[in-house]
Protein backbone atom coordinates (compact mmCIF):
# COMPACT_ATOMS: atom_id res chain seq x y z
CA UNK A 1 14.79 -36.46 -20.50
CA UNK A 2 11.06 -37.08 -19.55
CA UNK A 3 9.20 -38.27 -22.51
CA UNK A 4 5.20 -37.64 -22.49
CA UNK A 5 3.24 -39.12 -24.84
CA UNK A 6 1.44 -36.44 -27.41
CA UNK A 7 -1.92 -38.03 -27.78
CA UNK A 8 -2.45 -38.93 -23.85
CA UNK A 9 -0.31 -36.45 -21.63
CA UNK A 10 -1.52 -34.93 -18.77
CA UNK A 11 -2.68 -31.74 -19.35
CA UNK A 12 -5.59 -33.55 -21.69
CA UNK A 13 -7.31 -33.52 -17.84
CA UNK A 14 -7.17 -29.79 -17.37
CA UNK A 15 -7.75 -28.65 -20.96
CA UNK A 16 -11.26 -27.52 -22.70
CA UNK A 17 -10.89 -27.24 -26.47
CA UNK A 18 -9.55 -24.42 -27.39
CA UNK A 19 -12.59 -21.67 -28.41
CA UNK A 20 -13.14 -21.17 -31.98
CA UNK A 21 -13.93 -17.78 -31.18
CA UNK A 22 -13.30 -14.62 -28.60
CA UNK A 23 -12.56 -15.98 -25.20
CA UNK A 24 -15.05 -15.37 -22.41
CA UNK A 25 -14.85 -11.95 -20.52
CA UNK A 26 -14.12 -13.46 -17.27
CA UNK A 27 -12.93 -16.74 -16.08
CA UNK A 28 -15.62 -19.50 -14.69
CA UNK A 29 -15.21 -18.52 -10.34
CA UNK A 30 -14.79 -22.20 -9.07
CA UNK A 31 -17.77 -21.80 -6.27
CA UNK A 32 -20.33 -19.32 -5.41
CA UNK A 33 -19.15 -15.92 -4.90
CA UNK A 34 -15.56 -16.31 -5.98
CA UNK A 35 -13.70 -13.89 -8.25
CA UNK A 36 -11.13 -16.18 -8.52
CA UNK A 37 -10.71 -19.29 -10.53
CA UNK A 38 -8.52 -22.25 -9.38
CA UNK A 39 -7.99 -23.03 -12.56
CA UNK A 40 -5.09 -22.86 -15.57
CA UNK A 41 -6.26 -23.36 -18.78
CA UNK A 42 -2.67 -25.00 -20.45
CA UNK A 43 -3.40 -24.70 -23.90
CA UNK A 44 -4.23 -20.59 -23.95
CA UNK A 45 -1.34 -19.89 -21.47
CA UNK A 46 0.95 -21.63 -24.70
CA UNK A 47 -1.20 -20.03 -27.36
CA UNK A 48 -1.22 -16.93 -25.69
CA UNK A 49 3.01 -16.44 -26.53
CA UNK A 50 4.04 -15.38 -23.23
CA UNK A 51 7.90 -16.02 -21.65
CA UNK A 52 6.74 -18.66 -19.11
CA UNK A 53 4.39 -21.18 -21.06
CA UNK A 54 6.19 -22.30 -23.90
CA UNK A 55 5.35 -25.17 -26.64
CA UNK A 56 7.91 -27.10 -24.32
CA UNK A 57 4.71 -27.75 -22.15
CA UNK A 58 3.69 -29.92 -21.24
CA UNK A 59 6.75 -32.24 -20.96
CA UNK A 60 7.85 -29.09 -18.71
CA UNK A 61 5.98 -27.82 -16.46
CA UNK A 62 7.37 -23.93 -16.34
CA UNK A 63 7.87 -23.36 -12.46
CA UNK A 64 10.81 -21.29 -13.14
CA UNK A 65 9.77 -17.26 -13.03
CA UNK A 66 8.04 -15.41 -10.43
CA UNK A 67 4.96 -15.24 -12.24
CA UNK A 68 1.72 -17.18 -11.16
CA UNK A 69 -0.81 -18.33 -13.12
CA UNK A 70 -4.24 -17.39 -11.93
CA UNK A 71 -3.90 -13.91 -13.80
CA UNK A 72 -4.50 -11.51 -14.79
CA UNK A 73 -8.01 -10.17 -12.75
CA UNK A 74 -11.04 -10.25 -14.94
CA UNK A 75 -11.60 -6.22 -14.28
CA UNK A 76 -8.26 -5.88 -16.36
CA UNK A 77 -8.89 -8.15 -19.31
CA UNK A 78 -12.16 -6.06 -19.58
CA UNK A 79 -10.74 -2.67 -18.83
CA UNK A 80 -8.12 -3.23 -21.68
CA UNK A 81 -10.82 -4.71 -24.02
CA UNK A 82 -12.60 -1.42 -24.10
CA UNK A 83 -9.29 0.98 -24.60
CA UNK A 84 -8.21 -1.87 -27.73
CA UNK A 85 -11.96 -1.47 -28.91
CA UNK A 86 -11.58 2.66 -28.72
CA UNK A 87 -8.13 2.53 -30.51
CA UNK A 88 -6.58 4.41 -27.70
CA UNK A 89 -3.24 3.52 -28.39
CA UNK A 90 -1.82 7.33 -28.72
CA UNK A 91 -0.44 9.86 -25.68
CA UNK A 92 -2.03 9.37 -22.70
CA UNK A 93 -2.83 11.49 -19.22
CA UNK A 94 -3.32 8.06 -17.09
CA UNK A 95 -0.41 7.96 -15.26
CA UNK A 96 -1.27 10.58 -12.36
CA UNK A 97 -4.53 8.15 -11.83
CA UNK A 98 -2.32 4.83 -11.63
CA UNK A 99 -0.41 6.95 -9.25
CA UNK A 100 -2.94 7.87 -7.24
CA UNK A 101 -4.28 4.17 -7.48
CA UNK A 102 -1.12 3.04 -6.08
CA UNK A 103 -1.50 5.44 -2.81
CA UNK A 104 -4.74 3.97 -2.04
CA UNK A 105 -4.29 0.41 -2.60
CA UNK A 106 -1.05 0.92 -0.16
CA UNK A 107 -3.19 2.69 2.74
CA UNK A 108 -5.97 0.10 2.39
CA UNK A 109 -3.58 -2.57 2.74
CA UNK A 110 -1.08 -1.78 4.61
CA UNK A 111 -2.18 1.70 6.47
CA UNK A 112 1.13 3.76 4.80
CA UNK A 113 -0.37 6.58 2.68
CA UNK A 114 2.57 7.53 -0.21
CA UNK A 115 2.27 11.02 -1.24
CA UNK A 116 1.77 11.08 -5.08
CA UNK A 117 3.84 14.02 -5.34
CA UNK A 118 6.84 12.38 -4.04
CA UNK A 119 6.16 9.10 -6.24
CA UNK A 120 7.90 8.60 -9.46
CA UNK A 121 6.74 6.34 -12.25
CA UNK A 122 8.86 3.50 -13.89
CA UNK A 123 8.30 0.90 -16.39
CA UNK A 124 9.60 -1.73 -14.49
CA UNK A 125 11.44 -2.39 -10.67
CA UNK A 126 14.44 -3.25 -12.24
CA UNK A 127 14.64 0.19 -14.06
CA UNK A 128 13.85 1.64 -10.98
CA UNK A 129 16.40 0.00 -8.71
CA UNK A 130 18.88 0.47 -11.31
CA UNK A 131 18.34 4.45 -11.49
CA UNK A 132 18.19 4.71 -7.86
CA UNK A 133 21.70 3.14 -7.93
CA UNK A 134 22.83 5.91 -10.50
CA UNK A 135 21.11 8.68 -8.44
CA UNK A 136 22.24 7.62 -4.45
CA UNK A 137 25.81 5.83 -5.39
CA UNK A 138 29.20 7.03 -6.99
CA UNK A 139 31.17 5.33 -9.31
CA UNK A 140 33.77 4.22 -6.31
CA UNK A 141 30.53 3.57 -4.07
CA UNK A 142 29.60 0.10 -2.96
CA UNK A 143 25.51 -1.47 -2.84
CA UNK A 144 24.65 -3.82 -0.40
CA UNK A 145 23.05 -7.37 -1.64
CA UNK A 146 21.23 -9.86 0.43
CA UNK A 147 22.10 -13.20 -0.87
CA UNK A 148 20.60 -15.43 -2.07
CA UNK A 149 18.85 -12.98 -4.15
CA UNK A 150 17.02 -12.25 -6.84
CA UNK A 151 19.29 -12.84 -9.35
CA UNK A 152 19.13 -9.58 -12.02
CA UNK A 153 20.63 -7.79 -9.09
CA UNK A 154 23.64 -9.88 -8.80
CA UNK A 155 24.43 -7.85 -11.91
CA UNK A 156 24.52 -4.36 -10.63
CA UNK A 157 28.43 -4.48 -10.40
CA UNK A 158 28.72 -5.34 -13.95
CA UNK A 159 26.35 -3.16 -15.12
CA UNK A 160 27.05 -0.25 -13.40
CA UNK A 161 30.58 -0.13 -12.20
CA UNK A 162 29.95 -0.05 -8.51
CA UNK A 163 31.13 -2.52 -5.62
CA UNK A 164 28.65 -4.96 -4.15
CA UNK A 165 29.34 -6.47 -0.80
CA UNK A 166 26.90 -9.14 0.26
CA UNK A 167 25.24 -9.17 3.54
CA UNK A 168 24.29 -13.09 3.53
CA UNK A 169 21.15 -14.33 5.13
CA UNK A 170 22.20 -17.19 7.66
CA UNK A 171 20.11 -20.52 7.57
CA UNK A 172 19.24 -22.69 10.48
CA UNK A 173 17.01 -25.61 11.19
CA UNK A 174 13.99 -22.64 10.98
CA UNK A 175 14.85 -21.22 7.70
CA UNK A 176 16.92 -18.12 6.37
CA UNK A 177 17.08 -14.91 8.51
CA UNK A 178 19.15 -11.45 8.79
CA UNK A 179 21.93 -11.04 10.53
CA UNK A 180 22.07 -7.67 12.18
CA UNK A 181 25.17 -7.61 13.82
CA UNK A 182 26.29 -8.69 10.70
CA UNK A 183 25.17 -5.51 8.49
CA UNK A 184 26.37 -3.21 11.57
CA UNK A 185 29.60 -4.78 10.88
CA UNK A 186 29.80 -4.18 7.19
CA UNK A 187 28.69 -0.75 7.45
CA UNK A 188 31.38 -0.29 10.03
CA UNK A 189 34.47 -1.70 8.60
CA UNK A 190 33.43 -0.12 4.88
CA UNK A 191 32.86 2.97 4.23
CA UNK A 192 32.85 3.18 0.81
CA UNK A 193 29.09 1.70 0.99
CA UNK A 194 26.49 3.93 -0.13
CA UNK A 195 23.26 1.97 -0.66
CA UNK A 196 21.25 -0.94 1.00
CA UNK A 197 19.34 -2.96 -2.06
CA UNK A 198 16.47 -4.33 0.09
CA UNK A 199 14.01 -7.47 -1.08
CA UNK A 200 11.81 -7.29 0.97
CA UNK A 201 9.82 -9.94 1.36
CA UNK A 202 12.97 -12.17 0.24
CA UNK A 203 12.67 -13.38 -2.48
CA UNK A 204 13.72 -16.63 -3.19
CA UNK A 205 13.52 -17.42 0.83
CA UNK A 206 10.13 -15.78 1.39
CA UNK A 207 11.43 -14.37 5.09
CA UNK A 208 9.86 -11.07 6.06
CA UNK A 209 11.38 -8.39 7.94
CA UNK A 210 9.87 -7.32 11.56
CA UNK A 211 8.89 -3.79 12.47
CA UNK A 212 11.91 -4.26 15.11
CA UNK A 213 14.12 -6.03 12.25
CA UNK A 214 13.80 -2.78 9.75
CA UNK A 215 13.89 -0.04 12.84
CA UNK A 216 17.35 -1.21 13.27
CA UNK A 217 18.29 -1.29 9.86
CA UNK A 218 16.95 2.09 9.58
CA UNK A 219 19.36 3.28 12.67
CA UNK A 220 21.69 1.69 11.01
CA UNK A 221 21.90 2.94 7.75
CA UNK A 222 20.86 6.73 8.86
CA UNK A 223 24.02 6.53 11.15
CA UNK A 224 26.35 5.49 8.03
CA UNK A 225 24.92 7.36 5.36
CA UNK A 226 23.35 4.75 3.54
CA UNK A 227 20.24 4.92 1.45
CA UNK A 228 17.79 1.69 1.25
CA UNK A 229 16.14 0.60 -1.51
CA UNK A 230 13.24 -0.94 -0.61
CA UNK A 231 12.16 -3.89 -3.50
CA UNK A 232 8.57 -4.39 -2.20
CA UNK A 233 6.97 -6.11 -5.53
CA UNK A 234 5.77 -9.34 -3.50
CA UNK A 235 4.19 -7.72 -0.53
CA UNK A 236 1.23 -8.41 -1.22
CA UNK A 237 1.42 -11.99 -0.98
CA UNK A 238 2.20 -12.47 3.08
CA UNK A 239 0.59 -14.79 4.93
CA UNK A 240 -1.07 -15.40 8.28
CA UNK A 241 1.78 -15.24 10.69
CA UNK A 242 3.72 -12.41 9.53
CA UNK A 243 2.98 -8.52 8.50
CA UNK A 244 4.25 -6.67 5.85
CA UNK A 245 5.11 -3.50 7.02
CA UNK A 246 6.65 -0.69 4.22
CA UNK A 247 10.16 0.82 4.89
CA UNK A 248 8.92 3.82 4.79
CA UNK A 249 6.31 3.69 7.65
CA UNK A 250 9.17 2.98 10.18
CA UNK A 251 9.92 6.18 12.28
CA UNK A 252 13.01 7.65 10.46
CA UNK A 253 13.03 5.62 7.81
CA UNK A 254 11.71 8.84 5.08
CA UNK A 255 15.07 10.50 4.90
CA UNK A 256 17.11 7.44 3.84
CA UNK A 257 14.40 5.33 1.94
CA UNK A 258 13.23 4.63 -1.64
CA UNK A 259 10.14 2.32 -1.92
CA UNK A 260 10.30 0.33 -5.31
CA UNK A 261 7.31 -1.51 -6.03
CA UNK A 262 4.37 -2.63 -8.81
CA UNK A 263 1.08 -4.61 -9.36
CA UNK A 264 2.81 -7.23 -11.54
CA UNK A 265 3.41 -10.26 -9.21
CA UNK A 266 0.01 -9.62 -7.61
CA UNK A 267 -1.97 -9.04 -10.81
CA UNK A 268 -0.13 -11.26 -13.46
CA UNK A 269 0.59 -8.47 -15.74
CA UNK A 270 4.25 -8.35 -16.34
CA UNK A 271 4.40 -7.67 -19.92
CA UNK A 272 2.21 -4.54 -19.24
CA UNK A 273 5.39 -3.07 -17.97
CA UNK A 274 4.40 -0.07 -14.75
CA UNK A 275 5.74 0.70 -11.86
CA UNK A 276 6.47 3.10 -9.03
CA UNK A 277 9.26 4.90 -7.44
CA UNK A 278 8.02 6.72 -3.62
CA UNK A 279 9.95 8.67 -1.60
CA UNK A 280 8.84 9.73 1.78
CA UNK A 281 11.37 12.65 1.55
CA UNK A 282 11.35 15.95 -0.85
CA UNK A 283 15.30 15.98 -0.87
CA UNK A 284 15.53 11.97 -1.72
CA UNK A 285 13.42 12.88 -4.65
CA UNK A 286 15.67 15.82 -5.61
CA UNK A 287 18.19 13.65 -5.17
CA UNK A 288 16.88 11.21 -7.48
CA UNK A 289 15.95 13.72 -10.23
CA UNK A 290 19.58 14.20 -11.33
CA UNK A 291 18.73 11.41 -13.62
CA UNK A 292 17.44 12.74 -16.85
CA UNK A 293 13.67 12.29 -16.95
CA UNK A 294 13.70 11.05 -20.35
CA UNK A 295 16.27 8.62 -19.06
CA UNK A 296 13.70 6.83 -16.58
CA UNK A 297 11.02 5.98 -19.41
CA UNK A 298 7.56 5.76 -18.48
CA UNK A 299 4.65 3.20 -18.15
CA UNK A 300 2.37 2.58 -21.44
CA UNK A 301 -1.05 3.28 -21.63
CA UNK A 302 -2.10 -0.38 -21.03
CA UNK A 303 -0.04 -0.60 -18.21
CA UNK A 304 -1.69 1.98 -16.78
CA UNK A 305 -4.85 1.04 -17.21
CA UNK A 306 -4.34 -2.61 -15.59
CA UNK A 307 -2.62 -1.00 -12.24
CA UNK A 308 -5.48 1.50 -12.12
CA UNK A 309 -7.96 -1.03 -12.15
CA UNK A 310 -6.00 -3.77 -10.37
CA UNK A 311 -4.97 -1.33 -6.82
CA UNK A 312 -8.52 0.25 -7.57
CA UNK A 313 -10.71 -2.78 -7.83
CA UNK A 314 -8.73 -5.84 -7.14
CA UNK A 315 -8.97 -6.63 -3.13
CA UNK A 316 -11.63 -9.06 -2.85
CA UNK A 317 -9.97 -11.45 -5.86
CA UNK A 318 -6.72 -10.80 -4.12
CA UNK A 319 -7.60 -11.66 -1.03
CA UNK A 320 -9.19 -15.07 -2.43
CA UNK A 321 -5.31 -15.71 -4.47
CA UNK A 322 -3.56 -14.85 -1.43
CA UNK A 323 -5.42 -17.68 0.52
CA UNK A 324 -5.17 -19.98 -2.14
CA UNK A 325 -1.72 -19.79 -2.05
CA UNK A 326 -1.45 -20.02 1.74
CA UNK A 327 -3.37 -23.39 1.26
CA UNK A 328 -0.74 -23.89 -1.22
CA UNK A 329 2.44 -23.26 0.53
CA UNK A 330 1.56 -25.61 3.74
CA UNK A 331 0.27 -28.29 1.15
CA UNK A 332 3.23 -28.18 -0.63
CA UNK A 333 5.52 -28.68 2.41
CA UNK A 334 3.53 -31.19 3.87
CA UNK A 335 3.83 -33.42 0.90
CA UNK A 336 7.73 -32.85 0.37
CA UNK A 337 8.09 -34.25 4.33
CA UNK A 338 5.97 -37.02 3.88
CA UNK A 339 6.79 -38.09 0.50
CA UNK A 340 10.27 -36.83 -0.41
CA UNK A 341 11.69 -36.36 2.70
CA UNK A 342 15.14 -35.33 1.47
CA UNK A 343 14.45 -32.13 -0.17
CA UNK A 344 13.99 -29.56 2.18
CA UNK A 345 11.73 -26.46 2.24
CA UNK A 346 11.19 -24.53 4.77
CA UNK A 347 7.18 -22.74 4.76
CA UNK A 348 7.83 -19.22 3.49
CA UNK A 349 6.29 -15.90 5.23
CA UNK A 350 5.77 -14.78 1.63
CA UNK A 351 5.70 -14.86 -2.46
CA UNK A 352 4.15 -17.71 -4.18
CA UNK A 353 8.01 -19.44 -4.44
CA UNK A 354 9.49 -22.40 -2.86
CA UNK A 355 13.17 -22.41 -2.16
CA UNK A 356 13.75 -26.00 -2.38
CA UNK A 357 17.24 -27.86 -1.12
CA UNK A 358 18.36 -30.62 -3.38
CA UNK A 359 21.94 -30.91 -2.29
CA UNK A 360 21.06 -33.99 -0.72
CA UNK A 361 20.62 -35.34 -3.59
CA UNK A 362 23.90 -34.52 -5.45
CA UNK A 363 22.23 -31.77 -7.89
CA UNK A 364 25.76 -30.13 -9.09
CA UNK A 365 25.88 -26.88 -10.17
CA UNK A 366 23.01 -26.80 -12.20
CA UNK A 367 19.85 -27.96 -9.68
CA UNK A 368 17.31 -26.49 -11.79
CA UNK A 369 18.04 -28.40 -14.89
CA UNK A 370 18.92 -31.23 -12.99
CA UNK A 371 15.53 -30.96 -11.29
CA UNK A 372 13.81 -30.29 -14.87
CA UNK A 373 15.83 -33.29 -16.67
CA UNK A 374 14.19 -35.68 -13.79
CA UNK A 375 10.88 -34.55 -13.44
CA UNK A 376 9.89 -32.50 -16.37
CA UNK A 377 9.27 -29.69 -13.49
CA UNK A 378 11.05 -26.41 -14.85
CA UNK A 379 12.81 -24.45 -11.46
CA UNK A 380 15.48 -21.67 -11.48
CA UNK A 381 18.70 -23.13 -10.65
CA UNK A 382 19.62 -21.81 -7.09
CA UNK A 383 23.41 -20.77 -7.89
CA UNK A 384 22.14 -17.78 -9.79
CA UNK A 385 20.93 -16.37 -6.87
CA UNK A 386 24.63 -15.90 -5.41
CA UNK A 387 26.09 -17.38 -2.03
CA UNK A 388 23.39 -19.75 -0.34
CA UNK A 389 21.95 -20.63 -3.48
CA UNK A 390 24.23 -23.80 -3.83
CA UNK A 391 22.25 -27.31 -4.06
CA UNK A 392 18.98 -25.10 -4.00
CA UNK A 393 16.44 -24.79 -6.93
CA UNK A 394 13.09 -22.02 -6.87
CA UNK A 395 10.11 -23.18 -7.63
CA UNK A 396 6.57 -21.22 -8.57
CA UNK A 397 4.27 -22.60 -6.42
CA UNK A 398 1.67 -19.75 -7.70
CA UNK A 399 -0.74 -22.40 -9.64
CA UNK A 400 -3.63 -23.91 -9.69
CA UNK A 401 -4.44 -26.81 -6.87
CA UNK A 402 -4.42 -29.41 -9.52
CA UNK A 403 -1.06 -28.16 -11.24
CA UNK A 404 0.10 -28.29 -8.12
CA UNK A 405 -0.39 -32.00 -7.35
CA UNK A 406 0.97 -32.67 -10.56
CA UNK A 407 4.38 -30.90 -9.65
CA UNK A 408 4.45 -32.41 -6.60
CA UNK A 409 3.58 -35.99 -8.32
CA UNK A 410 6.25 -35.51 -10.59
CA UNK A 411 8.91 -34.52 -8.64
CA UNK A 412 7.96 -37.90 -6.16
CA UNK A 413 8.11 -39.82 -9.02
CA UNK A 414 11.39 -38.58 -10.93
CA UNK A 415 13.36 -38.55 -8.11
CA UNK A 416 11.82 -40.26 -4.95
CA UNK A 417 12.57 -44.23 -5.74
CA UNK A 418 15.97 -42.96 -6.71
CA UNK A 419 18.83 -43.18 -3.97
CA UNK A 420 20.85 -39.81 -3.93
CA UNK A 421 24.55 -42.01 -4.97
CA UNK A 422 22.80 -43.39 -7.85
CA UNK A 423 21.56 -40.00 -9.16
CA UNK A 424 24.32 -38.96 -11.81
CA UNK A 425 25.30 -35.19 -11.82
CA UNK A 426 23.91 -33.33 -15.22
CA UNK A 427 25.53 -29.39 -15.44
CA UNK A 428 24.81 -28.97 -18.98
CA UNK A 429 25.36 -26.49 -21.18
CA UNK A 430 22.02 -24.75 -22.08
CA UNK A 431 22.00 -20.89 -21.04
CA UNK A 432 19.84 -20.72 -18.34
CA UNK A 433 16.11 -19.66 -18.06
């Protein structure tokens, strides 16, 4: 295990004291009209109690959930400030304006204009996913995965009773892509499938679809009967080089789609818990409302309140993260070649995640751990994420330049002067993060 010395670890570089009183309304911008600061403060991500930043840091460095660290916008922090300050923690009207917030940040960004009559809200993706499979699948019906993939979804069949059948993304010496003959071949030879579950972008891979790519799935599925769900959380974070364009803007995609998405990969606001449902269809929707309302739940007032002021206010300090983390993504890479040659990562079109290959380095089945035990860098061990994920380990990449180098510095060190025979094989028995 990496040991780090209490009184002179690293973080001591990146950390003011801690403030003896309220915190700052906004974060210091780095240089002259920036929203955005390139900049984690270590010791209030710990003392602020959340999931990823744990009093483990900072012998590990948490690069293991989808959840950056430049968060949450300033707008928000000040937006909730004032409803905490007016006590307005009782029933609330605020989730036809989130709602609405949601259609416009979508037609500013991406020119698709959701109808807020045919959009449903959820508190999380997951919950919507998971009620979409209830509402478009039977009991005997089978859901499509795209492996490797996010890894709560590798749980449907257990959770719900239905079949998964995985469409697997093939990897070459340019990365991870879809195989289309493939999916017209699963479709054809079972017909007991009733729903495509969509990342898309991929997460871990990053790889985003093409208009022509989703047209065809769209043919596709309309000719077998199959409705997509389209998981379109990290959207907002493709780069230069590729386009995100929503399912539901392809030409007949409205009668067989379900958009999933929320603000809380862009914004940093996971534990405010809101997000949407859209259909482009008024029968989907019926469809859909054979769940029980009360079944579906229903955003807080906080959450609310961040989305609204995140899709409403948030482009300019989004569009400053998203090129941060462009810079990122190449940097990252770039290093890895030159200085650890034999893990391999290919650039991803999208998310702030690195799907690293270890198994040239003899990882075993735990590559995450094993990663974490050599380097004190914390990644998601790649198995989870089903077929493809073997020898691979995710890593957040979603920081702050200086974190960053540090991650980088550590992995060189913990396992660059290291030849792969002589590294020993750790599975351990820890549950997994």
């Amino acid at each position: 295990m990496l040991k780090c010395d209490s009184d002179h670890h690293w973080w001591a570089r990146y950390r003011p004291p801690m403030p003896e009183s309220e915190p700052p309304a906004a974060d210091t911008p780095p240089f002259n009209d920036s929203l955005l600061s390139d900049h984690v403060d270590i010791a209030r991500k710990v003392a602020s109690g959340g999931y990823k930043w744990t009093h483990r840091a900072p012998e590990w460095i948490p690069a293991f959930v989808a959840e950056h660290d430049l968060g949450p916008f300033p707008a928000m922090r000040n937006r909730l400030r004032e409803v905490v300050d007016l006590g307005g923690f009782g029933y609330h009207a605020t989730i036809d304006h989130m709602i609405e917030a949601f259609c416009g940040w979508s037609t500013r960004r991406y020119g698709w204009t959701p109808d807020p009559a045919l959009t449903v809200p959820n508190t999380s993706v997951i919950q919507g996913v998971w009620s979409c499979v209830e509402a478009f699948t039977e009991p005997t019906g089978a859901v499509i995965l795209t492996p490797p993939i996010y890894f709560p979804f590798n749980t449907i069949s257990e959770s719900t009773g239905r079949r998964t059948v995985d469409w697997r993304l093939i990897k070459d010496d340019n990365g991870w892509h879809y195989d289309l003959d493939g999916l017209a071949h699963l479709l054809a030879d079972d017909p007991g499938i009733q729903m495509l579950l969509l990342c898309h972008p991929h997460n871990p891979t990053g790889r985003v679809l093409t208009t022509d790519q989703l047209t065809r799935i769209v043919e596709l599925a309309s000719e077998h009967d199959v409705v997509i769900v389209s998981d379109e959380i990290h959207a907002d974070f493709t780069y230069p080089g590729a386009t995100h364009v929503p399912l539901a803007a392809v030409p007949g995609a409205a009668s067989c789609t379900v958009t999933v998405t929320s603000g809380i990969k862009t914004f940093a606001m996971g534990g405010l818990r809101a997000s949407v449902a859209s259909f482009a269809d008024e029968d989907m929707l019926v469809r859909y409302r054979r769940i029980p309302e009360h079944l579906l739940g229903s955003p807080n007032r906080l959450g609310c309140e961040a989305a609204i002021v995140g899709w409403e206010e948030g482009d300019t300090w989004v569009d400053q993260l998203v090129a941060l983390f462009d810079h990122h993504r190449h940097h990252l890479a770039s290093r890895l070649a030159d200085e650890l040659p034999d893990v391999r990562m290919h650039v991803p079109q999208s998310t702030f995640l690195a799907w690293l290959d270890l198994s040239a380095l003899g990882p075993g089945d735990r590559p995450g751990r094993w990663l974490r035990d050599r380097t004190g860098v914390d990644c998601k061990d790649g198995p989870l994420f089903g077929p493809g994920g073997e020898g691979h380990a995710r890593l957040t990449f979603g920081t702050s330049t200086a974190l960053l180098d540090e991650i980088i510095d550590r992995l060189v060190s913990g396992i660059g002067t290291s030849p792969a025979s002589s590294l020993e094989t750790d599975i351990g028995n820890s549950a997994f993060h």
